[in-house]
PDB file of N, CA and C in Angstrom:
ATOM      1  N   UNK A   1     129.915 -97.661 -48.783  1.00  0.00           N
ATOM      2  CA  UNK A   1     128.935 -97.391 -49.812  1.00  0.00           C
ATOM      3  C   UNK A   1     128.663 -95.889 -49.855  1.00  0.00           C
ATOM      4  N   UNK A   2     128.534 -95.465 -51.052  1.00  0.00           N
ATOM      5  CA  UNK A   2     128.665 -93.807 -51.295  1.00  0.00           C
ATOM      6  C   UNK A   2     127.493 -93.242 -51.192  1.00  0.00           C
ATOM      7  N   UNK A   3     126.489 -92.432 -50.625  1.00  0.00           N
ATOM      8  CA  UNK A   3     125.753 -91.880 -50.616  1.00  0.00           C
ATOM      9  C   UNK A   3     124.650 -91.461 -51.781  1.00  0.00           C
ATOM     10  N   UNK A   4     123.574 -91.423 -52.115  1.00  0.00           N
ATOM     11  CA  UNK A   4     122.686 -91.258 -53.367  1.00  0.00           C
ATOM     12  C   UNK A   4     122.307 -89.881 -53.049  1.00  0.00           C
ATOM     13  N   UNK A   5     121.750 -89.508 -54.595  1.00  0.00           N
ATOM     14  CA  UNK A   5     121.079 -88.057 -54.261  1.00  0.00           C
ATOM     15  C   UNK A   5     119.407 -88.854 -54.152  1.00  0.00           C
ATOM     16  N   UNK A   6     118.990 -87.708 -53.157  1.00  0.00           N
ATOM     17  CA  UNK A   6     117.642 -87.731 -52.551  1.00  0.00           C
ATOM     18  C   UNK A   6     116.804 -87.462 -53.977  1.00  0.00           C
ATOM     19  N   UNK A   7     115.504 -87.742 -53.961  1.00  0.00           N
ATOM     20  CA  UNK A   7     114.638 -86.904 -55.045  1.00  0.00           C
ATOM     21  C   UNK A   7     113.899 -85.861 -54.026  1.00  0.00           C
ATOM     22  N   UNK A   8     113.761 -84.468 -54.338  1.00  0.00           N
ATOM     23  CA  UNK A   8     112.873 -83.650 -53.509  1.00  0.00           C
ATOM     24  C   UNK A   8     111.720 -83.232 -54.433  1.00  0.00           C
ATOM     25  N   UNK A   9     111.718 -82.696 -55.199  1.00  0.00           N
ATOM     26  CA  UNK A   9     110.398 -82.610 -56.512  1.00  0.00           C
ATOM     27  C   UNK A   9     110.865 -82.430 -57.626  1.00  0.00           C
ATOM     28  N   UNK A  10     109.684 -82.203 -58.029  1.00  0.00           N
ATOM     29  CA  UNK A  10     109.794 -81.710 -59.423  1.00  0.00           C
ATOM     30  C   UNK A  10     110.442 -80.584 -60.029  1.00  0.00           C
ATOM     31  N   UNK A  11     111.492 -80.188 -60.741  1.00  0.00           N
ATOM     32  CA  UNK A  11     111.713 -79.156 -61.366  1.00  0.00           C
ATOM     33  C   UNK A  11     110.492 -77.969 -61.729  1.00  0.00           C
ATOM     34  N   UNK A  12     109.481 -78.584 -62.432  1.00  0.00           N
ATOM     35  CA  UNK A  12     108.466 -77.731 -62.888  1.00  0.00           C
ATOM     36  C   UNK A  12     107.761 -77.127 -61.643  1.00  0.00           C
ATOM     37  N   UNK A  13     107.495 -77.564 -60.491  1.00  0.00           N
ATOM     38  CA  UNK A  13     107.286 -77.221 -58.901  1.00  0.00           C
ATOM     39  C   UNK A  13     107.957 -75.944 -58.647  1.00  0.00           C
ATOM     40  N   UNK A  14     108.858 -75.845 -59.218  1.00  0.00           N
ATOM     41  CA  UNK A  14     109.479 -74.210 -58.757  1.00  0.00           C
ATOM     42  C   UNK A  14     109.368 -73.179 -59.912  1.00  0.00           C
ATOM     43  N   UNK A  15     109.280 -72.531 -59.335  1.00  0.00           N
ATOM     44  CA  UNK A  15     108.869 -71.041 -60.306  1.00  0.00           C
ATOM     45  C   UNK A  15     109.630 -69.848 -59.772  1.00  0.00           C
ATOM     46  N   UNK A  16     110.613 -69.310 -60.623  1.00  0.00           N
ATOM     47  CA  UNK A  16     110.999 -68.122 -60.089  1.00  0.00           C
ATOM     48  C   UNK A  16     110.672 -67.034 -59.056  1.00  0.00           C
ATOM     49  N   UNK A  17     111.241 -66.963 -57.801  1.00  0.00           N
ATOM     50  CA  UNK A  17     110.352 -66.214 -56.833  1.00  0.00           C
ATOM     51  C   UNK A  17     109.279 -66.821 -56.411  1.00  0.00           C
ATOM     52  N   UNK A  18     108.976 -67.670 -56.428  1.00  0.00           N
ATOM     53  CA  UNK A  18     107.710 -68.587 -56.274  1.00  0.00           C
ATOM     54  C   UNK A  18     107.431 -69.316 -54.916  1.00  0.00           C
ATOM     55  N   UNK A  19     106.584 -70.255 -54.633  1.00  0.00           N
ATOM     56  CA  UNK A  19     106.886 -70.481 -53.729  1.00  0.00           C
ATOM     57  C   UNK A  19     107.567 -72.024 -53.627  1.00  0.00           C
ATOM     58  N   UNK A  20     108.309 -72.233 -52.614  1.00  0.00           N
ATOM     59  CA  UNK A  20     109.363 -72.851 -52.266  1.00  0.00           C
ATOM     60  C   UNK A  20     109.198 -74.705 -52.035  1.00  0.00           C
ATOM     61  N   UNK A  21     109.162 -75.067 -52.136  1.00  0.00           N
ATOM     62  CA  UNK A  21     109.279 -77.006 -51.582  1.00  0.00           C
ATOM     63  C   UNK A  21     109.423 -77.267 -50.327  1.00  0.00           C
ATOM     64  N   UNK A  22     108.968 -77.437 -49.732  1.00  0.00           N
ATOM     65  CA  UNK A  22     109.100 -78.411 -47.740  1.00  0.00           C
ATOM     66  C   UNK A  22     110.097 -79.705 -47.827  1.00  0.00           C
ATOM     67  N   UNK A  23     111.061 -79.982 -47.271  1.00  0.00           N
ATOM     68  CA  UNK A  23     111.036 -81.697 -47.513  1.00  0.00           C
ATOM     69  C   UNK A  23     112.171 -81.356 -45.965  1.00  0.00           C
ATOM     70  N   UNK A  24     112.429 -82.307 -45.705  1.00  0.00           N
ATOM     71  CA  UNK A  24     113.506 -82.413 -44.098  1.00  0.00           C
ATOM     72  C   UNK A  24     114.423 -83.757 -44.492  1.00  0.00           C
ATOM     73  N   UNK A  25     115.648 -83.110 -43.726  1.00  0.00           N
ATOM     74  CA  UNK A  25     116.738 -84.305 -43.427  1.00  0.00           C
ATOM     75  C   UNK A  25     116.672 -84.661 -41.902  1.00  0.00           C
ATOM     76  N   UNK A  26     117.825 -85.304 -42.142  1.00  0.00           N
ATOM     77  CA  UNK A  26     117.346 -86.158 -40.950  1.00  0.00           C
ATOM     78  C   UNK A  26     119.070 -85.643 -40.353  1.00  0.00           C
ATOM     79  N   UNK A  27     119.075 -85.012 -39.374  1.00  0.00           N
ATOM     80  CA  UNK A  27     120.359 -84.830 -38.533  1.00  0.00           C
ATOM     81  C   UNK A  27     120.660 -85.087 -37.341  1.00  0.00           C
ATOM     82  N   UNK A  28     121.252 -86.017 -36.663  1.00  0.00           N
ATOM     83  CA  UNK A  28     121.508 -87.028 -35.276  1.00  0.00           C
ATOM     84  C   UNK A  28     120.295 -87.285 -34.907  1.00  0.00           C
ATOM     85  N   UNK A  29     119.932 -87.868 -35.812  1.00  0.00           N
ATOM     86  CA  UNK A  29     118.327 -88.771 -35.568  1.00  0.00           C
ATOM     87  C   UNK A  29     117.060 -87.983 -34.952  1.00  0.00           C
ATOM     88  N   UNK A  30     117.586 -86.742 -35.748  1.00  0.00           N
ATOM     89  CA  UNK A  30     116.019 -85.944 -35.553  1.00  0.00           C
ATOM     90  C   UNK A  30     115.792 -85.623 -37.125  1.00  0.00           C
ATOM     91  N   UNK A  31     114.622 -85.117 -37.922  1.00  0.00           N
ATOM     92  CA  UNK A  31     113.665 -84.649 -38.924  1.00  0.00           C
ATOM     93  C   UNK A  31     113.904 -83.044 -38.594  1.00  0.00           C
ATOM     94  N   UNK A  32     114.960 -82.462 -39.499  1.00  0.00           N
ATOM     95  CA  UNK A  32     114.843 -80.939 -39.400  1.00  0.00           C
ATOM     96  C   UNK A  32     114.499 -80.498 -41.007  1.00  0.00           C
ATOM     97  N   UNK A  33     113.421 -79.686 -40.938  1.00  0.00           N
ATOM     98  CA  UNK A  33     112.286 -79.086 -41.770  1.00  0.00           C
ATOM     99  C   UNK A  33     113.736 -78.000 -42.573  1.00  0.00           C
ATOM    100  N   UNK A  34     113.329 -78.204 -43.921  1.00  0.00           N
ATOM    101  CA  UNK A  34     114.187 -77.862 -45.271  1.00  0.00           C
ATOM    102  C   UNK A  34     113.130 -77.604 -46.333  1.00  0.00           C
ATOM    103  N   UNK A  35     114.056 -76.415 -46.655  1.00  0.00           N
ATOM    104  CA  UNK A  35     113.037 -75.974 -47.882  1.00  0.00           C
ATOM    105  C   UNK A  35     113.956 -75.967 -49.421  1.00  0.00           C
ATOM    106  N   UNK A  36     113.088 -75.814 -50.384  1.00  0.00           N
ATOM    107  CA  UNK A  36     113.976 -75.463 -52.104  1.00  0.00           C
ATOM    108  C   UNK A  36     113.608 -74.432 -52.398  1.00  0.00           C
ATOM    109  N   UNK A  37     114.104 -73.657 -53.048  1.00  0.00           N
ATOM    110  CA  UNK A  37     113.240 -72.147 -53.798  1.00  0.00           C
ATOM    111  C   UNK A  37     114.597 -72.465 -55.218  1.00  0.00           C
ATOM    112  N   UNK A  38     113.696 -71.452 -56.166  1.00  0.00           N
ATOM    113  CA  UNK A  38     114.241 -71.673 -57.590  1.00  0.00           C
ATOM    114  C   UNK A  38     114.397 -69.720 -57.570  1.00  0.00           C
ATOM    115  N   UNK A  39     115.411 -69.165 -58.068  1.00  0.00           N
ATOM    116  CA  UNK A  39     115.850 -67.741 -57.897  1.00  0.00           C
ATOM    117  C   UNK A  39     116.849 -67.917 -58.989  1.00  0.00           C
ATOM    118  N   UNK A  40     116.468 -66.684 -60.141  1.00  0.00           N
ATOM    119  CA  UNK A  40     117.101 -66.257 -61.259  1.00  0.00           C
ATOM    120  C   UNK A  40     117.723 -67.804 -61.823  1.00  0.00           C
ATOM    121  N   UNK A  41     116.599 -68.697 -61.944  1.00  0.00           N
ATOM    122  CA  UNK A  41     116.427 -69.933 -62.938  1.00  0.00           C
ATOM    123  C   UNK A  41     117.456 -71.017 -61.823  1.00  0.00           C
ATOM    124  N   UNK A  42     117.718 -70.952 -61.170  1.00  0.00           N
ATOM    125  CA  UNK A  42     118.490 -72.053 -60.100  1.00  0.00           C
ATOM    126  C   UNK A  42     117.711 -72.417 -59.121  1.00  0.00           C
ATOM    127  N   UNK A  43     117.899 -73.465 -58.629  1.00  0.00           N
ATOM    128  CA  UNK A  43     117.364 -74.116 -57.486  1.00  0.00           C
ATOM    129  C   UNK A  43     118.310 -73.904 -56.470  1.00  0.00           C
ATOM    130  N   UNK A  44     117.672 -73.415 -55.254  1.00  0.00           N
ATOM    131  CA  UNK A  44     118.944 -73.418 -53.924  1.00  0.00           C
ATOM    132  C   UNK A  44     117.860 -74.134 -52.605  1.00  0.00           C
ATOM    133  N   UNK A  45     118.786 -74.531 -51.847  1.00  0.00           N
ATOM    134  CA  UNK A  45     118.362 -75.200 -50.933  1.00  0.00           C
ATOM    135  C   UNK A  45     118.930 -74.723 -49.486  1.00  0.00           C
ATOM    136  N   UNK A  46     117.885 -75.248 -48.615  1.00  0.00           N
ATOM    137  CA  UNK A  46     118.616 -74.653 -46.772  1.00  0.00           C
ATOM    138  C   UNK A  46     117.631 -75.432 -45.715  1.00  0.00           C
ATOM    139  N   UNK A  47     118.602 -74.933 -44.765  1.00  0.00           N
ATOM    140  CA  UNK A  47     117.744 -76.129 -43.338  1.00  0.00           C
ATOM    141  C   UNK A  47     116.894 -74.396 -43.238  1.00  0.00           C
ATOM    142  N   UNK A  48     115.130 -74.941 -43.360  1.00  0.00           N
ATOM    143  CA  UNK A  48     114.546 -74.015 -42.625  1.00  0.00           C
ATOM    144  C   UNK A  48     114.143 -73.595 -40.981  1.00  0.00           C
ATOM    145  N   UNK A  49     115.344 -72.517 -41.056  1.00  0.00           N
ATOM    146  CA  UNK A  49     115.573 -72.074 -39.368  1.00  0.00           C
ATOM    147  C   UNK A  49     116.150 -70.796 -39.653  1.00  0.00           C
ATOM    148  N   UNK A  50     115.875 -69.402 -39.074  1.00  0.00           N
ATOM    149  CA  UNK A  50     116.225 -67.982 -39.019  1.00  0.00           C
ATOM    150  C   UNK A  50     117.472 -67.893 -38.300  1.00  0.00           C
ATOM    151  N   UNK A  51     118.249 -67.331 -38.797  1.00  0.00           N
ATOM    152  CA  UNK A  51     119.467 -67.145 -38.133  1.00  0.00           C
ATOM    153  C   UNK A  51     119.438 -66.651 -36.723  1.00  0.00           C
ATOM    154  N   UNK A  52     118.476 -66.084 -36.516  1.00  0.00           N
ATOM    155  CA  UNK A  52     117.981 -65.353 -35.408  1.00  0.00           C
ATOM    156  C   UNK A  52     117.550 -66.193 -34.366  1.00  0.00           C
ATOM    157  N   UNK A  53     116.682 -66.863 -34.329  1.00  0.00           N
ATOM    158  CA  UNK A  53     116.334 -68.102 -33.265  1.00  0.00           C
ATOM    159  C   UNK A  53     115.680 -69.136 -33.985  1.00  0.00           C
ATOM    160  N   UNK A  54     115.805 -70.657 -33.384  1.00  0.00           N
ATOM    161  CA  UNK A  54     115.232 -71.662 -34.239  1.00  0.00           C
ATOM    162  C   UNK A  54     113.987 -71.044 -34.671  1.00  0.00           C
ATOM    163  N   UNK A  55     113.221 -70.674 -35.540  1.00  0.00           N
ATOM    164  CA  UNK A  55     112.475 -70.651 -36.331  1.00  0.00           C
ATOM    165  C   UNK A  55     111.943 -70.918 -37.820  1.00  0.00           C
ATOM    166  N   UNK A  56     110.970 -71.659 -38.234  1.00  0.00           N
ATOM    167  CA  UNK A  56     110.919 -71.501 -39.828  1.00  0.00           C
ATOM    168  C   UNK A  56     110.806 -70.317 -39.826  1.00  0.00           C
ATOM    169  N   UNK A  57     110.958 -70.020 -41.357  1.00  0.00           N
ATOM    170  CA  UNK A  57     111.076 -69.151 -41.668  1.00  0.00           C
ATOM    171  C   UNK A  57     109.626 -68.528 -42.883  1.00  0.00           C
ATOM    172  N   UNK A  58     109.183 -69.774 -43.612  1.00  0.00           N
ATOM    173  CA  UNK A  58     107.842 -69.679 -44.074  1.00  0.00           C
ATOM    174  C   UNK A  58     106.688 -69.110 -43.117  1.00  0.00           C
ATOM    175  N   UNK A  59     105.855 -68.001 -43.470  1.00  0.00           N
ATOM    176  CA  UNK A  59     104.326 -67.819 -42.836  1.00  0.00           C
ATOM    177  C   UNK A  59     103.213 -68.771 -43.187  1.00  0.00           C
ATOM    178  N   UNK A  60     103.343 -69.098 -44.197  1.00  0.00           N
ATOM    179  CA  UNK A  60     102.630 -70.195 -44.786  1.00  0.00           C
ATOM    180  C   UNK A  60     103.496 -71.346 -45.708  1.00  0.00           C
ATOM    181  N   UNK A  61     103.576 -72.792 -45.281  1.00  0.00           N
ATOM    182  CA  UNK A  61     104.316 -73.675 -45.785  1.00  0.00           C
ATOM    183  C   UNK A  61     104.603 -73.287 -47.267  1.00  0.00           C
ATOM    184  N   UNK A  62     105.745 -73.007 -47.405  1.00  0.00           N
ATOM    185  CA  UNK A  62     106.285 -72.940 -48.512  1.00  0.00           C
ATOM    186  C   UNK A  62     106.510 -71.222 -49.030  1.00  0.00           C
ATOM    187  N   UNK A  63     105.624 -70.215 -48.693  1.00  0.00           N
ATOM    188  CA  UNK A  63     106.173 -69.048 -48.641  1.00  0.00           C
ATOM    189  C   UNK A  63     107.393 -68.209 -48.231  1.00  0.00           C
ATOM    190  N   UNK A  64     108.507 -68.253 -48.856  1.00  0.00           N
ATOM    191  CA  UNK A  64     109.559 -67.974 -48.307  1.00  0.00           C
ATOM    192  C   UNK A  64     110.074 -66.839 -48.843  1.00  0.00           C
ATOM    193  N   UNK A  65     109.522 -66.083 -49.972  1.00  0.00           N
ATOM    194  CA  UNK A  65     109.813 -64.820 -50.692  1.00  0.00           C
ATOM    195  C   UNK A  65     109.308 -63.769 -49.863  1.00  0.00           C
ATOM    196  N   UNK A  66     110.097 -62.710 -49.811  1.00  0.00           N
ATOM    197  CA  UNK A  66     109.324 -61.450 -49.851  1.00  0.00           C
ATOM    198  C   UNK A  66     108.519 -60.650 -50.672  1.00  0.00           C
ATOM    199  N   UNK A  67     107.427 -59.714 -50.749  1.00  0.00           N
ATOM    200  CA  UNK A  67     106.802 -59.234 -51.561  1.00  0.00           C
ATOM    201  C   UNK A  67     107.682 -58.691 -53.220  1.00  0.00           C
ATOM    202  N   UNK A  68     108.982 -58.419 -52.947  1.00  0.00           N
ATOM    203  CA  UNK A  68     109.708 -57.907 -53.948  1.00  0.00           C
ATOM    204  C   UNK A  68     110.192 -59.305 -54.689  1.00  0.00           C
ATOM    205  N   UNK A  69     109.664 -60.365 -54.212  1.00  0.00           N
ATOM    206  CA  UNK A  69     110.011 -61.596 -54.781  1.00  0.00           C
ATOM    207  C   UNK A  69     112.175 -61.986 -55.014  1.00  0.00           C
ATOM    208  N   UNK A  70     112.739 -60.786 -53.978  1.00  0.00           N
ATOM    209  CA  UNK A  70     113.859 -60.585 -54.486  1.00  0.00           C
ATOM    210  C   UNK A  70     115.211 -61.228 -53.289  1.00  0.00           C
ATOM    211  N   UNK A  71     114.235 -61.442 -52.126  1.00  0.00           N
ATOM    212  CA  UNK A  71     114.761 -62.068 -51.238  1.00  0.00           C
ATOM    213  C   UNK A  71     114.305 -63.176 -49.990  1.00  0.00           C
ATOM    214  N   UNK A  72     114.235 -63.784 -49.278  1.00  0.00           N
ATOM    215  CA  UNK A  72     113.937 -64.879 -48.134  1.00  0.00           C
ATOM    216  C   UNK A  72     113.436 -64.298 -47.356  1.00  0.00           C
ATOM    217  N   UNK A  73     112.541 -64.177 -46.472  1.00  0.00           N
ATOM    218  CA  UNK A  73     112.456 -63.804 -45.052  1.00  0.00           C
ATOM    219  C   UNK A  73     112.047 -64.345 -44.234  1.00  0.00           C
ATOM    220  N   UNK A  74     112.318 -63.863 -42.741  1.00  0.00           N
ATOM    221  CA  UNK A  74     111.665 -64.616 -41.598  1.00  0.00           C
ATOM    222  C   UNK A  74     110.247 -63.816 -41.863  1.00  0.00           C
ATOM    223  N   UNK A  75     109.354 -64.785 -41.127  1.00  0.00           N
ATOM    224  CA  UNK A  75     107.994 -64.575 -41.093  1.00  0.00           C
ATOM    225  C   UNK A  75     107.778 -64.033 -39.399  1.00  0.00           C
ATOM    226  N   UNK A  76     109.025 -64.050 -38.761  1.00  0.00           N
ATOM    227  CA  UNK A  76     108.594 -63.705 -37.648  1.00  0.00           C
ATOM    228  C   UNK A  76     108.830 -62.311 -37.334  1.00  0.00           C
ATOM    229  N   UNK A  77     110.516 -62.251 -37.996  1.00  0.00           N
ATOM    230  CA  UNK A  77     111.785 -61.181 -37.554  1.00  0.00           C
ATOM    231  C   UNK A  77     111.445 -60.402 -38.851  1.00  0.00           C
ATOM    232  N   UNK A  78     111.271 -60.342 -39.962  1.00  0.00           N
ATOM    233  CA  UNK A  78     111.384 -59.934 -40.572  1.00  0.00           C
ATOM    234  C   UNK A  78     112.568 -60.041 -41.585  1.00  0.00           C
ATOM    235  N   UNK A  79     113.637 -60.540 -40.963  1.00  0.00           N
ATOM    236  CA  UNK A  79     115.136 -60.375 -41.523  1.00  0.00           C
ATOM    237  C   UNK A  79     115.182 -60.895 -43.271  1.00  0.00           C
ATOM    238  N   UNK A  80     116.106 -60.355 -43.850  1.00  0.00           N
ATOM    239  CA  UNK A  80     116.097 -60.757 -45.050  1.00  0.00           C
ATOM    240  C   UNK A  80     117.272 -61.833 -45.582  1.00  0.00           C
ATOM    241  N   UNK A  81     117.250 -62.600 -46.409  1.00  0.00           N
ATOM    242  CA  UNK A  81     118.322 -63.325 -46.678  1.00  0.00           C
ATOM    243  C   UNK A  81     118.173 -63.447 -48.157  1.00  0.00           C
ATOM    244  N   UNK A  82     119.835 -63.788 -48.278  1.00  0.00           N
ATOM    245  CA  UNK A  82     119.964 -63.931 -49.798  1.00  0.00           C
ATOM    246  C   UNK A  82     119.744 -65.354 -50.243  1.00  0.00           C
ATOM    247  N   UNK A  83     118.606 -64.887 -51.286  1.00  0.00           N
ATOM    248  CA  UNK A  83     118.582 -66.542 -51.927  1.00  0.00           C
ATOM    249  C   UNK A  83     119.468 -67.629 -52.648  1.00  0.00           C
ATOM    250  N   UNK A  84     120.433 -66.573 -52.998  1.00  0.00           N
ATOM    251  CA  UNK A  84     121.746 -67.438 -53.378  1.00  0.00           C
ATOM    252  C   UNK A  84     122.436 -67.794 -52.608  1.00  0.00           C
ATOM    253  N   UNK A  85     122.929 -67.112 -52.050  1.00  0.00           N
ATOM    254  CA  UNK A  85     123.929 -67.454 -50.839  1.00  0.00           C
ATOM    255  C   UNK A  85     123.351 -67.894 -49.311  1.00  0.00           C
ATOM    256  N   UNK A  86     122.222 -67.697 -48.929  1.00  0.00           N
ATOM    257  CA  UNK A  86     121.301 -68.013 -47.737  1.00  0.00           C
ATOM    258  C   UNK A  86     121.925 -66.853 -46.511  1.00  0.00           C
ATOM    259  N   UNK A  87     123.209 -65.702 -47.062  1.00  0.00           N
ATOM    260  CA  UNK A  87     123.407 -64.635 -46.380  1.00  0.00           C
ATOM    261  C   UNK A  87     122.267 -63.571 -45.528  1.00  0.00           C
ATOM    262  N   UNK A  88     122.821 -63.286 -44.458  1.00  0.00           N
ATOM    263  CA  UNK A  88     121.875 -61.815 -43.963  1.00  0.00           C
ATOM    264  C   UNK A  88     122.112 -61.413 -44.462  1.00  0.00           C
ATOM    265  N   UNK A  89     121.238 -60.255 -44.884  1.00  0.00           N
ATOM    266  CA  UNK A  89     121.025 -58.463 -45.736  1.00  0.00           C
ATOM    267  C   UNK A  89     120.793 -57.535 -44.301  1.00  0.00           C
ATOM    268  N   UNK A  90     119.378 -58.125 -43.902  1.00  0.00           N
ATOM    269  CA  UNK A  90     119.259 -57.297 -42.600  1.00  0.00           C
ATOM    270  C   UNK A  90     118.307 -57.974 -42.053  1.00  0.00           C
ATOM    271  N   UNK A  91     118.225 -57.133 -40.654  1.00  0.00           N
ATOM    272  CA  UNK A  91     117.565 -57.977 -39.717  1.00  0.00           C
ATOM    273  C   UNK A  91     118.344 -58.189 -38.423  1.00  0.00           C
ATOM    274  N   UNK A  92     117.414 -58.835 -37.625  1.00  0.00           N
ATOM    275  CA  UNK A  92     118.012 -59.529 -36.407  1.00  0.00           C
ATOM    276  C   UNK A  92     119.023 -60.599 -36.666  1.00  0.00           C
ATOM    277  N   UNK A  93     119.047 -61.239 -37.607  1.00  0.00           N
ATOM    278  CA  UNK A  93     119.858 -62.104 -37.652  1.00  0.00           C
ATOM    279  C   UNK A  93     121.535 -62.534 -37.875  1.00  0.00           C
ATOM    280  N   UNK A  94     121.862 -60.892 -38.434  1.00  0.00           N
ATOM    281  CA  UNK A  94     123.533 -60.035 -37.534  1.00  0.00           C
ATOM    282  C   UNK A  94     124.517 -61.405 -38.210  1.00  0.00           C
ATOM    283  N   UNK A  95     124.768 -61.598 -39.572  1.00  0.00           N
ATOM    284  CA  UNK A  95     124.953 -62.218 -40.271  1.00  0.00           C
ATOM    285  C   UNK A  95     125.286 -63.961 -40.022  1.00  0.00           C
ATOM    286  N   UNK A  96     124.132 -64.483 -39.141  1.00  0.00           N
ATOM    287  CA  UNK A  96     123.972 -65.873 -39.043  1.00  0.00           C
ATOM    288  C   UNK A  96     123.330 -66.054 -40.085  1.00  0.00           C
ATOM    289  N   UNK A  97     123.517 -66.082 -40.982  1.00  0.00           N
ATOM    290  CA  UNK A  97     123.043 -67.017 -42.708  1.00  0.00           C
ATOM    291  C   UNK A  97     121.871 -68.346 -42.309  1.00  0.00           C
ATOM    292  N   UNK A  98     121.583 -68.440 -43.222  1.00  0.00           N
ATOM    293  CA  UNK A  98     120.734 -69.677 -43.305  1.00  0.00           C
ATOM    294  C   UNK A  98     121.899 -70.855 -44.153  1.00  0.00           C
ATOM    295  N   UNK A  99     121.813 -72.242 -43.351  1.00  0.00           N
ATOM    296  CA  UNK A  99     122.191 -73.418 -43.638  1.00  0.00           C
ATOM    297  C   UNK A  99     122.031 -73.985 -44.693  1.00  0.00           C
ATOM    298  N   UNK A 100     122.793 -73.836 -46.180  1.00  0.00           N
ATOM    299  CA  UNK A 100     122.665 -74.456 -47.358  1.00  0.00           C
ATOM    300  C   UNK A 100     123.061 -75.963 -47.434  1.00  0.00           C
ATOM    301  N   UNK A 101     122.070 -76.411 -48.520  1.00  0.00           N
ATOM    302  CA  UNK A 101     121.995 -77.718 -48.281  1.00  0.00           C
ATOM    303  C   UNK A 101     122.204 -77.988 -50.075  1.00  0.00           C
ATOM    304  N   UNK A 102     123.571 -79.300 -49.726  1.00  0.00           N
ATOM    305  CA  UNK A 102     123.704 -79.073 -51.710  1.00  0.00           C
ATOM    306  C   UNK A 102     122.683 -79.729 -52.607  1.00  0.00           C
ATOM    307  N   UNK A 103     122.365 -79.319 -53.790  1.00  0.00           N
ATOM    308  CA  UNK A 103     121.005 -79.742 -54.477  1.00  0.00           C
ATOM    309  C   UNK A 103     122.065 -79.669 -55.939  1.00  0.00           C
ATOM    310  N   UNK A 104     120.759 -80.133 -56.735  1.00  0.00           N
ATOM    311  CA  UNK A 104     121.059 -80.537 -58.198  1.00  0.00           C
ATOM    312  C   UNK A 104     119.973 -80.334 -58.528  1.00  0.00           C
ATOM    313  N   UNK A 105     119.982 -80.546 -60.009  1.00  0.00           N
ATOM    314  CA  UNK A 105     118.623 -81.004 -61.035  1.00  0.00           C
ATOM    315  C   UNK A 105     119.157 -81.787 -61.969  1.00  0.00           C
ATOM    316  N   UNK A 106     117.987 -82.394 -62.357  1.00  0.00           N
ATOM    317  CA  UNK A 106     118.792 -83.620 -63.561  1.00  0.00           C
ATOM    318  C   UNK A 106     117.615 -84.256 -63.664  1.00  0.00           C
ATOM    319  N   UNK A 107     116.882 -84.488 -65.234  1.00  0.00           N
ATOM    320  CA  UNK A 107     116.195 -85.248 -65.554  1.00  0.00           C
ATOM    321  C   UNK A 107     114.657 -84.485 -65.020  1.00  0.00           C
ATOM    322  N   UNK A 108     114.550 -83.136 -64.731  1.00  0.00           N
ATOM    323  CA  UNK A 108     113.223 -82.633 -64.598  1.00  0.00           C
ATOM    324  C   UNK A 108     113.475 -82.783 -63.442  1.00  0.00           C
ATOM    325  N   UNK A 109     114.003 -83.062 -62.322  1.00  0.00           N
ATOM    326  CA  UNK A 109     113.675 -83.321 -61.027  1.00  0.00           C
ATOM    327  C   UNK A 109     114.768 -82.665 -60.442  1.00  0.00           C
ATOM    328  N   UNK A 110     114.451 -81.722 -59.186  1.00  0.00           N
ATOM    329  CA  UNK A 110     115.643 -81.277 -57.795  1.00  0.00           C
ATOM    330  C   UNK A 110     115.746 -82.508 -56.970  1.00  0.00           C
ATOM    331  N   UNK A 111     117.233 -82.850 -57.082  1.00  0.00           N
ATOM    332  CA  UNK A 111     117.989 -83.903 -55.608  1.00  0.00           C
ATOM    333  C   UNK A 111     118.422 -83.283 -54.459  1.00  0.00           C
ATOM    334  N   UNK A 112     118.512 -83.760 -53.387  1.00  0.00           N
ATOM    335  CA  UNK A 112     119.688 -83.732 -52.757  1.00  0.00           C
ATOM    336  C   UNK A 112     120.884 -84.239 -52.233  1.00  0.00           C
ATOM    337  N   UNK A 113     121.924 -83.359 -52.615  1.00  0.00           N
ATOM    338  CA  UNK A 113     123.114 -84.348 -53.084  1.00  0.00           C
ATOM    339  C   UNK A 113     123.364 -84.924 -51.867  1.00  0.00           C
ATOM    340  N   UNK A 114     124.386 -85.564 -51.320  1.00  0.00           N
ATOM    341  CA  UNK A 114     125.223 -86.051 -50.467  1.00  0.00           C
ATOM    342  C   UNK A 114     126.403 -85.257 -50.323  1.00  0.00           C
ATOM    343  N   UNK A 115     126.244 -85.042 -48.813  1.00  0.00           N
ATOM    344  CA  UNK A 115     127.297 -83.412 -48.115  1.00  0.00           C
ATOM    345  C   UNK A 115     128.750 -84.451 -48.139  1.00  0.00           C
TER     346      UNK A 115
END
């Protein structure tokens, strides 16, 4: 049996640069914390953890922009990541990327697909 896409929210929930969606998968039977952000009209998705050491990466649930609204950051390290690609820019995190997770939209609503 083939896998379904998840529902994670609402389309209208994201706002350019905005702040981001919480929701978690479930990987060898643990709940690891995942976020959505919407950047230059797309939705992208990632396991929230800093390339740098397990850490979220939000200061406050769902804050995941930097002030320039132009990139990701750790709330701890500082490091920056690309919202498209979940790449380092800079930082401690010495190009360990953040973990993309595949998403959709369809019908007003962000899924998540099946890897």
């Amino acid at each position: 049996m083939a896998a379904e896409k998840r529902l994670i929210c609402a389309s209208a929930e994201l706002a350019n640069g905005g702040p981001g969606h919480r929701f978690s998968i479930s990987e060898s039977g643990r709940e690891i914390p995942a976020f959505v952000v919407r950047f230059k009209d797309r939705a992208y998705a990632y396991v929230n953890q800093c390339g740098h050491i397990p850490a979220e990466l939000d200061w406050r649930p769902g804050e995941l922009f930097d002030d320039s609204k132009l990139y990701l950051i750790c709330s701890i390290h500082g490091a920056l990541y690309s919202p498209e690609t979940g790449r380092c820019l800079t930082g401690r995190c010495e190009e360990s990327g953040l973990k993309p997770l595949p998403v959709s939209e369809a019908d007003g609503n962000v899924y998540l697909d099946p890897e």
